[in-house]
C-alpha atoms as a PDB file:
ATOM      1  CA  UNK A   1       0.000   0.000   0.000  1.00  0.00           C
ATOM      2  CA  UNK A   2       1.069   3.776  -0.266  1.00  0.00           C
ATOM      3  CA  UNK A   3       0.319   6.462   2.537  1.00  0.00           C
ATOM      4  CA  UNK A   4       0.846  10.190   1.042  1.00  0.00           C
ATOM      5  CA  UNK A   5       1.191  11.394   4.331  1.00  0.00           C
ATOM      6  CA  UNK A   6       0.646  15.411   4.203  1.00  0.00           C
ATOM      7  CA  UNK A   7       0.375  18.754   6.357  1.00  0.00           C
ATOM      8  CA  UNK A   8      -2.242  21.406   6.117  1.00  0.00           C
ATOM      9  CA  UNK A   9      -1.340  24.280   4.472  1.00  0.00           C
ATOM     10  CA  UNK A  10      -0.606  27.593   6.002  1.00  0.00           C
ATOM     11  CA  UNK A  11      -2.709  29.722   8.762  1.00  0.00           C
ATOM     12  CA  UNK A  12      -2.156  32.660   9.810  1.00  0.00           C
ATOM     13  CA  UNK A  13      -1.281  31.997  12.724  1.00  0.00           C
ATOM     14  CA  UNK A  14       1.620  30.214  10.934  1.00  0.00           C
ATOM     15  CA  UNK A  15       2.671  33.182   9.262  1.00  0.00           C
ATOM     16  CA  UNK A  16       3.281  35.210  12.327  1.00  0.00           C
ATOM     17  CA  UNK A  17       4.865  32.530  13.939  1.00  0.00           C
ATOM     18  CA  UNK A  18       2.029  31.371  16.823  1.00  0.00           C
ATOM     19  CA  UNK A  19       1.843  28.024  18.577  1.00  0.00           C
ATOM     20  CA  UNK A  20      -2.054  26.700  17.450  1.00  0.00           C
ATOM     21  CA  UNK A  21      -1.765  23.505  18.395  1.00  0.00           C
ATOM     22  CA  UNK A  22      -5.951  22.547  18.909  1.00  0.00           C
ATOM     23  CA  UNK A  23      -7.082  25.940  18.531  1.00  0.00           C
ATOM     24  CA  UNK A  24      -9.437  25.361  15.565  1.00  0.00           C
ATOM     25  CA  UNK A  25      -7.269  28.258  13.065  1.00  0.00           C
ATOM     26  CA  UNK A  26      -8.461  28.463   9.360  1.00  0.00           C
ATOM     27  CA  UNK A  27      -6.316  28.655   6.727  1.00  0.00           C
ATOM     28  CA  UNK A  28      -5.051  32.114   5.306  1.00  0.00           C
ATOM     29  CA  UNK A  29      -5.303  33.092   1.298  1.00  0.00           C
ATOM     30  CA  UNK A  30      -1.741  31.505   1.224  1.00  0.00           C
ATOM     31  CA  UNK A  31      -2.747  28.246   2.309  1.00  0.00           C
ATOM     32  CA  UNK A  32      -5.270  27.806   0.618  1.00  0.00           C
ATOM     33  CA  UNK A  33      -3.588  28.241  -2.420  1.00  0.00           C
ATOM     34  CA  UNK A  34      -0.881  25.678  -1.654  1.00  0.00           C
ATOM     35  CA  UNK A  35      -4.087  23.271  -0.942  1.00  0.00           C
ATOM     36  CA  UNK A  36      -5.139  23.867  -4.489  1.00  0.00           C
ATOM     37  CA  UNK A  37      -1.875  23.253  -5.904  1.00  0.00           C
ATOM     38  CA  UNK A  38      -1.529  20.103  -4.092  1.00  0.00           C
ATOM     39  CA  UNK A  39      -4.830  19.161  -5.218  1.00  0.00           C
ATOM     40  CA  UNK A  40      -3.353  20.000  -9.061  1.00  0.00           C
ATOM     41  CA  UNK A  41      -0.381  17.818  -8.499  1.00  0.00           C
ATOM     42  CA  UNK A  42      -2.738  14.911  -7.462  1.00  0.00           C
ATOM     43  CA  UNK A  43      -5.189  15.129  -9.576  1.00  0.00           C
ATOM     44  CA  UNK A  44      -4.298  12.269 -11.967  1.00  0.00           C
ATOM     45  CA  UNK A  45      -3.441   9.862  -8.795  1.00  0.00           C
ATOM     46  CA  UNK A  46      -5.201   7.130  -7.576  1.00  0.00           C
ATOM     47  CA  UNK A  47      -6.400   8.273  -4.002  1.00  0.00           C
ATOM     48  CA  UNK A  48      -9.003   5.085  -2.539  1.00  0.00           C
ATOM     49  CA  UNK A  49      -9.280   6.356   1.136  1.00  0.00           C
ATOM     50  CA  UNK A  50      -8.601  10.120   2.436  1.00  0.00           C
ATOM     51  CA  UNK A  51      -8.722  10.499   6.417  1.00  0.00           C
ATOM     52  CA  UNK A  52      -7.707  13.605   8.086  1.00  0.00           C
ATOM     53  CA  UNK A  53      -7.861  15.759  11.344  1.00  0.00           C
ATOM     54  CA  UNK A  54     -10.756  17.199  12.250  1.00  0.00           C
ATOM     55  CA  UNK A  55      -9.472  21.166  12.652  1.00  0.00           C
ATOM     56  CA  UNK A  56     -10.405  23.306  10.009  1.00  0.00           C
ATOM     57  CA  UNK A  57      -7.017  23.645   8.493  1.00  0.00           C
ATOM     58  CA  UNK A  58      -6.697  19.508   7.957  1.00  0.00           C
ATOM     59  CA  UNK A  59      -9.914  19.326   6.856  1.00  0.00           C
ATOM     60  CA  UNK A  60      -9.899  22.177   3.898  1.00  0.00           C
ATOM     61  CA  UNK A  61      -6.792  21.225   2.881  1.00  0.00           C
ATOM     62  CA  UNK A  62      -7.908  17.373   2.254  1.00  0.00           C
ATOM     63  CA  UNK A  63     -10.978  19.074   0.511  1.00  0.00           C
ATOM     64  CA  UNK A  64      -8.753  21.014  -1.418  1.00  0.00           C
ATOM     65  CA  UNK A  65      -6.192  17.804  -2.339  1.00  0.00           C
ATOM     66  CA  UNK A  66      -9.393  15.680  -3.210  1.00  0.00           C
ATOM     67  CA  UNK A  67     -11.602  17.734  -4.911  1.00  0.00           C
ATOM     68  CA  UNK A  68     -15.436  17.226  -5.531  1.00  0.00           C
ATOM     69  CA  UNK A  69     -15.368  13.794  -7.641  1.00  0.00           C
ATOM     70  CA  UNK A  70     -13.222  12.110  -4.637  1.00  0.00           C
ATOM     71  CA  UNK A  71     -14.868  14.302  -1.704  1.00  0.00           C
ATOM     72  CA  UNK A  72     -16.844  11.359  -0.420  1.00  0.00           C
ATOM     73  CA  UNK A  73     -13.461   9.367   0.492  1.00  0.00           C
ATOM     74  CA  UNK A  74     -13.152  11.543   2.978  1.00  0.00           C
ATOM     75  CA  UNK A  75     -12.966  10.701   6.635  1.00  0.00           C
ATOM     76  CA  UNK A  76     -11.686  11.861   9.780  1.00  0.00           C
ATOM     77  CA  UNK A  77     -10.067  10.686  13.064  1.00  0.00           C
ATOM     78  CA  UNK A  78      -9.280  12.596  16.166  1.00  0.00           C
ATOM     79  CA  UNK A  79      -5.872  10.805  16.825  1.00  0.00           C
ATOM     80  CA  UNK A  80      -4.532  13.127  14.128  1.00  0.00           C
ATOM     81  CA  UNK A  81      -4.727  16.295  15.912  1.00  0.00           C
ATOM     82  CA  UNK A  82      -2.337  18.644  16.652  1.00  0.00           C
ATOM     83  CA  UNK A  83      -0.201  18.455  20.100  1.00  0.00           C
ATOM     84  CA  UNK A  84      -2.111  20.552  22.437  1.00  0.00           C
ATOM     85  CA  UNK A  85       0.121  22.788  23.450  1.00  0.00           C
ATOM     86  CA  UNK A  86      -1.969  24.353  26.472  1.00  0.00           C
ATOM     87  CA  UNK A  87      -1.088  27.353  27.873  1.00  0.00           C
ATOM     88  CA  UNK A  88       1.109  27.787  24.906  1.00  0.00           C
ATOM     89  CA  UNK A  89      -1.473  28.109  22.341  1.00  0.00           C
ATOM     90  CA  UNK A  90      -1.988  31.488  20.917  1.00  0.00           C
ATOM     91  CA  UNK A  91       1.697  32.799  22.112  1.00  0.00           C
ATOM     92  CA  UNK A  92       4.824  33.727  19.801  1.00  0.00           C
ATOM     93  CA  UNK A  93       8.116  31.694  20.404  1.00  0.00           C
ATOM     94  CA  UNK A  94       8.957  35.776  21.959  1.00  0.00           C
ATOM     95  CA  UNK A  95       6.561  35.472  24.268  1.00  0.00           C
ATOM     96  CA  UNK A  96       7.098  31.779  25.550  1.00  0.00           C
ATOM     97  CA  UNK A  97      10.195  32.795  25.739  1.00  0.00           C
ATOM     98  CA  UNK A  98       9.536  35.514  28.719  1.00  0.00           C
ATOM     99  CA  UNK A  99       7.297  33.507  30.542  1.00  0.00           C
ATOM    100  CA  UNK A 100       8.653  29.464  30.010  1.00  0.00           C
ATOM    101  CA  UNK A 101      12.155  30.176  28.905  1.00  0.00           C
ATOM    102  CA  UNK A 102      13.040  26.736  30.470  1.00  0.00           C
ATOM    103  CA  UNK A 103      10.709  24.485  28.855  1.00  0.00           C
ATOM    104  CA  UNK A 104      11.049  26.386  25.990  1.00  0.00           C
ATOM    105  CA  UNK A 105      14.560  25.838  25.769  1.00  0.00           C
ATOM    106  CA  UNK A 106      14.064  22.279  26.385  1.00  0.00           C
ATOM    107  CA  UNK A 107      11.423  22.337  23.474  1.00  0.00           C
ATOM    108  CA  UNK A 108      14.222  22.939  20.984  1.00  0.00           C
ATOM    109  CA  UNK A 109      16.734  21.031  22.518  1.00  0.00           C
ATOM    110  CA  UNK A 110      15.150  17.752  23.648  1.00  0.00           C
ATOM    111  CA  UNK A 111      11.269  18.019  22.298  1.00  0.00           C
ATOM    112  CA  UNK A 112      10.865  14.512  24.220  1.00  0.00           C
ATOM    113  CA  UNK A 113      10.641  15.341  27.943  1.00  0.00           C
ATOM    114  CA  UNK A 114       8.187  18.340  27.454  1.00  0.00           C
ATOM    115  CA  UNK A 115       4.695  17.708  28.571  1.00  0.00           C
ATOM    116  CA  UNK A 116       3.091  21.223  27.486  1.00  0.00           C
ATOM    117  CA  UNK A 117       2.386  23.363  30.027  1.00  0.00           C
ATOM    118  CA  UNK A 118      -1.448  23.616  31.528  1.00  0.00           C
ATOM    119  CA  UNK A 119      -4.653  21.346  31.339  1.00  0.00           C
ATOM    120  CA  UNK A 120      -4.695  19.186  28.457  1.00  0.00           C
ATOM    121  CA  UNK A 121      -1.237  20.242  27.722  1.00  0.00           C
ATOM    122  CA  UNK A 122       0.391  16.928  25.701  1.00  0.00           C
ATOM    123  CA  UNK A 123       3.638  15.197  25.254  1.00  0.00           C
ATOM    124  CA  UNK A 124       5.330  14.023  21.871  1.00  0.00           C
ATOM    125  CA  UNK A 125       5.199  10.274  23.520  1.00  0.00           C
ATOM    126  CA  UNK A 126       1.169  10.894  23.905  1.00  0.00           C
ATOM    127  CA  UNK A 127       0.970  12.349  20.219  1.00  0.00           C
ATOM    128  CA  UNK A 128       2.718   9.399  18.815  1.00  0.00           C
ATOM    129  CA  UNK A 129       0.600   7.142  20.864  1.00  0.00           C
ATOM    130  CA  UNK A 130      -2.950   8.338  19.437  1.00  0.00           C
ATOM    131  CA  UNK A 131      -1.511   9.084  15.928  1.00  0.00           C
ATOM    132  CA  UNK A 132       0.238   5.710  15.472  1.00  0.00           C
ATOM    133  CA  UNK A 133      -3.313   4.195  16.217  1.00  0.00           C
ATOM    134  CA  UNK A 134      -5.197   6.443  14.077  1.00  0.00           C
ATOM    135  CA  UNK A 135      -2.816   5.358  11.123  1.00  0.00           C
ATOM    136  CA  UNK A 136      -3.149   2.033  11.448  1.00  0.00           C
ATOM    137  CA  UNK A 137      -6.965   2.580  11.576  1.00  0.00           C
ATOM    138  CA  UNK A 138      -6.849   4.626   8.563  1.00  0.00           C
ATOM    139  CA  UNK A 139      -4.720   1.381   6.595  1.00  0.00           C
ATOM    140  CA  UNK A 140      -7.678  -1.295   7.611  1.00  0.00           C
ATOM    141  CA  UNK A 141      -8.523  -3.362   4.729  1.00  0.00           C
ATOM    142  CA  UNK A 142      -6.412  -1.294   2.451  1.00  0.00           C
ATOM    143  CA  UNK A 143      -5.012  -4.037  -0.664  1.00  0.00           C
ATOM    144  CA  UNK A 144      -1.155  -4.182  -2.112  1.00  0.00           C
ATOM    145  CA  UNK A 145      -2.410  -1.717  -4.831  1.00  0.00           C
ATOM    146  CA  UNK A 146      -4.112   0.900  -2.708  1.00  0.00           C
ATOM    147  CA  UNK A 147      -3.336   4.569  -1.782  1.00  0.00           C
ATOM    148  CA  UNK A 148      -4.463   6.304   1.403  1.00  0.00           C
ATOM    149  CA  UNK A 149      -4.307  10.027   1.327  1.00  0.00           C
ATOM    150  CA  UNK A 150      -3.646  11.389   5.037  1.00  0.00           C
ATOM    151  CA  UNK A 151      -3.921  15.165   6.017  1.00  0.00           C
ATOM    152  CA  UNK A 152      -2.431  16.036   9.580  1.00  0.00           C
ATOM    153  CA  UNK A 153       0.159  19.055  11.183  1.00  0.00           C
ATOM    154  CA  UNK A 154       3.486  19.395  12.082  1.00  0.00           C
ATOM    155  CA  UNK A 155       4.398  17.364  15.011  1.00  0.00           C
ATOM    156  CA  UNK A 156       1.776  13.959  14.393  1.00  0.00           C
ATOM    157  CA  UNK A 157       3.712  13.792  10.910  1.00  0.00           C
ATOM    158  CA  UNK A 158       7.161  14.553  12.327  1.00  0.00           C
ATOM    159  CA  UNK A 159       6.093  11.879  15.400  1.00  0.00           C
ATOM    160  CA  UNK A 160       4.682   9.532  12.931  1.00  0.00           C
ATOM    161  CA  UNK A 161       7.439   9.900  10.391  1.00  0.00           C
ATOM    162  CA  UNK A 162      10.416   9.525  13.446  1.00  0.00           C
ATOM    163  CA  UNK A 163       8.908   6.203  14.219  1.00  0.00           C
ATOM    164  CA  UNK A 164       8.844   4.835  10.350  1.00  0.00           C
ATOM    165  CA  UNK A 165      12.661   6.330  10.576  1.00  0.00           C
ATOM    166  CA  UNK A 166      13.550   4.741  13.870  1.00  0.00           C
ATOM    167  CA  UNK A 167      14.449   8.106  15.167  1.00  0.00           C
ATOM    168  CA  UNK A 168      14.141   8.335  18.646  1.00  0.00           C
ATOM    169  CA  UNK A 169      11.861  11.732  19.083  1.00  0.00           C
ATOM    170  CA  UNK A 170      14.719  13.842  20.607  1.00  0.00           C
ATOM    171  CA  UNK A 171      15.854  13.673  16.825  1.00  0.00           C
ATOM    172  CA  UNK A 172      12.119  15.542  15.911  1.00  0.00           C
ATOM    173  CA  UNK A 173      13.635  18.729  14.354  1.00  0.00           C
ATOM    174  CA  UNK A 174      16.292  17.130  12.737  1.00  0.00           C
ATOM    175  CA  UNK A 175      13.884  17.547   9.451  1.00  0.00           C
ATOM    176  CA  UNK A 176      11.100  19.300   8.228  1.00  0.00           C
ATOM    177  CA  UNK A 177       7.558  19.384   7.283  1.00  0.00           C
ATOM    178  CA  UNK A 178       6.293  22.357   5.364  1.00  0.00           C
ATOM    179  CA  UNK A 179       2.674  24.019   4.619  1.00  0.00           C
ATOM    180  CA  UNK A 180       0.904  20.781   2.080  1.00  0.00           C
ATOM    181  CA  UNK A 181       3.920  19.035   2.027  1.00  0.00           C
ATOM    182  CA  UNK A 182       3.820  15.570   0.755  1.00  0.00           C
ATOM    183  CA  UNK A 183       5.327  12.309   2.338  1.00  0.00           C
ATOM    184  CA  UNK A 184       5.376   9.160   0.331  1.00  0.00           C
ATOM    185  CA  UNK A 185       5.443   6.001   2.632  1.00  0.00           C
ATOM    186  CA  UNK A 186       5.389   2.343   1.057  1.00  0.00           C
ATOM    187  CA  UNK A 187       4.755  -0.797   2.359  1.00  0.00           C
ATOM    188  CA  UNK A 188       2.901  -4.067   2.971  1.00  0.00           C
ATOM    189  CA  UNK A 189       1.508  -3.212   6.410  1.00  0.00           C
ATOM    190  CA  UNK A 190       1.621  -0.175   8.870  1.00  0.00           C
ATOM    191  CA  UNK A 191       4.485  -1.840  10.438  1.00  0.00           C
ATOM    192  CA  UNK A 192       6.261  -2.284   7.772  1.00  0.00           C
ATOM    193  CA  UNK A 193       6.361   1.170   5.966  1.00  0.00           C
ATOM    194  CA  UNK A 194       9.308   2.681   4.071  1.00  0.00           C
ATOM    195  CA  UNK A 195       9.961   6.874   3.448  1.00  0.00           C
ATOM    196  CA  UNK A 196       9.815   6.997   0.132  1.00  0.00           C
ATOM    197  CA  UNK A 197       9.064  10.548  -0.415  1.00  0.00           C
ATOM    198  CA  UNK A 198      10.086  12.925   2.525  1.00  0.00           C
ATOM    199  CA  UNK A 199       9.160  17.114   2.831  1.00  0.00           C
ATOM    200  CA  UNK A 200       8.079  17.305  -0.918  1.00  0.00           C
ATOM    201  CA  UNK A 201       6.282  20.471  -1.455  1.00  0.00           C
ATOM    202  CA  UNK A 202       7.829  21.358  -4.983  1.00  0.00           C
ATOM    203  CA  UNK A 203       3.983  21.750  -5.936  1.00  0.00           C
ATOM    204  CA  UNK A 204       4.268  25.114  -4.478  1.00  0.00           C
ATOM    205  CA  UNK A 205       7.547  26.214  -3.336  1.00  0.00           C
ATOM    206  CA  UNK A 206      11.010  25.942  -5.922  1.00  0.00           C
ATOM    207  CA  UNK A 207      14.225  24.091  -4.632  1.00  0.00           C
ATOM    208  CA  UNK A 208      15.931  26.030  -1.893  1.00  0.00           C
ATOM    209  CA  UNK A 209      12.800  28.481  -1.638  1.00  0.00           C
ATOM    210  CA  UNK A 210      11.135  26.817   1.825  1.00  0.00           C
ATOM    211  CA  UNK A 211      11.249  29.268   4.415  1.00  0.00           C
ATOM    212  CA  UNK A 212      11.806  27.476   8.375  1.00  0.00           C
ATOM    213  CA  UNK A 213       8.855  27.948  10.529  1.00  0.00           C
ATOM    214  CA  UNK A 214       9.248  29.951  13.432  1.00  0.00           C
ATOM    215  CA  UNK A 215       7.207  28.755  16.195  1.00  0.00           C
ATOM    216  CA  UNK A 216       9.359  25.673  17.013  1.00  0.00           C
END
């Protein structure tokens, strides 16, 4: 089977560098443009089963990479949220910064022994955990010839993707996932998937043109 495993495209809150985690953001002009050019550049594939997260920039964005003919091959699954990044959400890396320096620092320097500040708040461990199930939910019943589209954020693709890898998550921001970026994983089972495919947005951005995202 074949997973294109993708992010949502831009938000605003994105573009001015804001931790959303769960807050339900839509995307900007921007983003939805790169949704429609992903949708261009899959147009002519084979897409059987499409399952994303259920916040309004996952779910446009599938919308957008399906369009009409295949928008009933949509589905959705809450393991594919966002981290919640509780008290964080809403706040520029600046202002974490001020108030969390510590975690913050840790954040960037081992993303695997942060649990986010605040009710709800979630760890990279807890992400993976939910996400990894949702995937394999998502594969069910899939055959050898079969593609699954799936639409998710940052950190559930970087969690997801660091597993496939065998990268242990302290390793998370050792590569990227940009706005609609494609990631093309192969393989006869969920446990057995290969990176084909890995950060692939040339739909919308040229080769040495993607800019590194800021709230990190």
């Amino acid at each position: 089977m074949k997973i294109l495993l993708a992010r949502h495209g831009e938000t605003p809150w994105n573009a001015e560098g804001r931790y959303q985690g769960q807050v339900d953001i839509p995307l900007s002009d921007l983003g939805i443009a790169q949704a429609t050019a992903l949708g261009e550049r899959l147009m002519s594939l084979r897409i059987d089963r499409a399952v994303a997260s259920p916040l309004a920039r996952a779910t446009r964005t599938a919308q957008l990479a399906l369009g009409v003919a295949r928008a009933s091959r949509l589905g959705f699954d809450d393991g594919f949220l966002e981290i919640a990044h509780g008290e964080w959400e809403g706040l520029l890396a600046s202002e974490i910064a001020e108030r969390d320096p510590q975690r913050l620092r840790a954040w960037r320097e081992a993303p695997d022994t942060v649990l986010m500040p605040g009710a709800g708040g979630e760890s990279l461990q807890m992400v993976l955990d939910r996400a990894w199930v949702a995937l394999a939910r998502a594969c069910e019943g899939l055959g050898a010839e079969d593609t699954l589209l799936v639409v998710a954020h940052d950190a559930v693709n970087r969690v997801l993707l660091a597993r496939i890898l065998g990268l242990p998550l302290t390793r998370l921001w050792s590569f990227r996932q940009a706005p609609t970026t494609l990631n093309l994983l192969e393989g006869p089972d969920v446990d057995s998937l290969e990176v084909v495919r890995l950060n692939d947005c040339a739909h919308h951005t040229p080769f040495f043109g993607e800019a590194k995202h800021r709230a990190l």
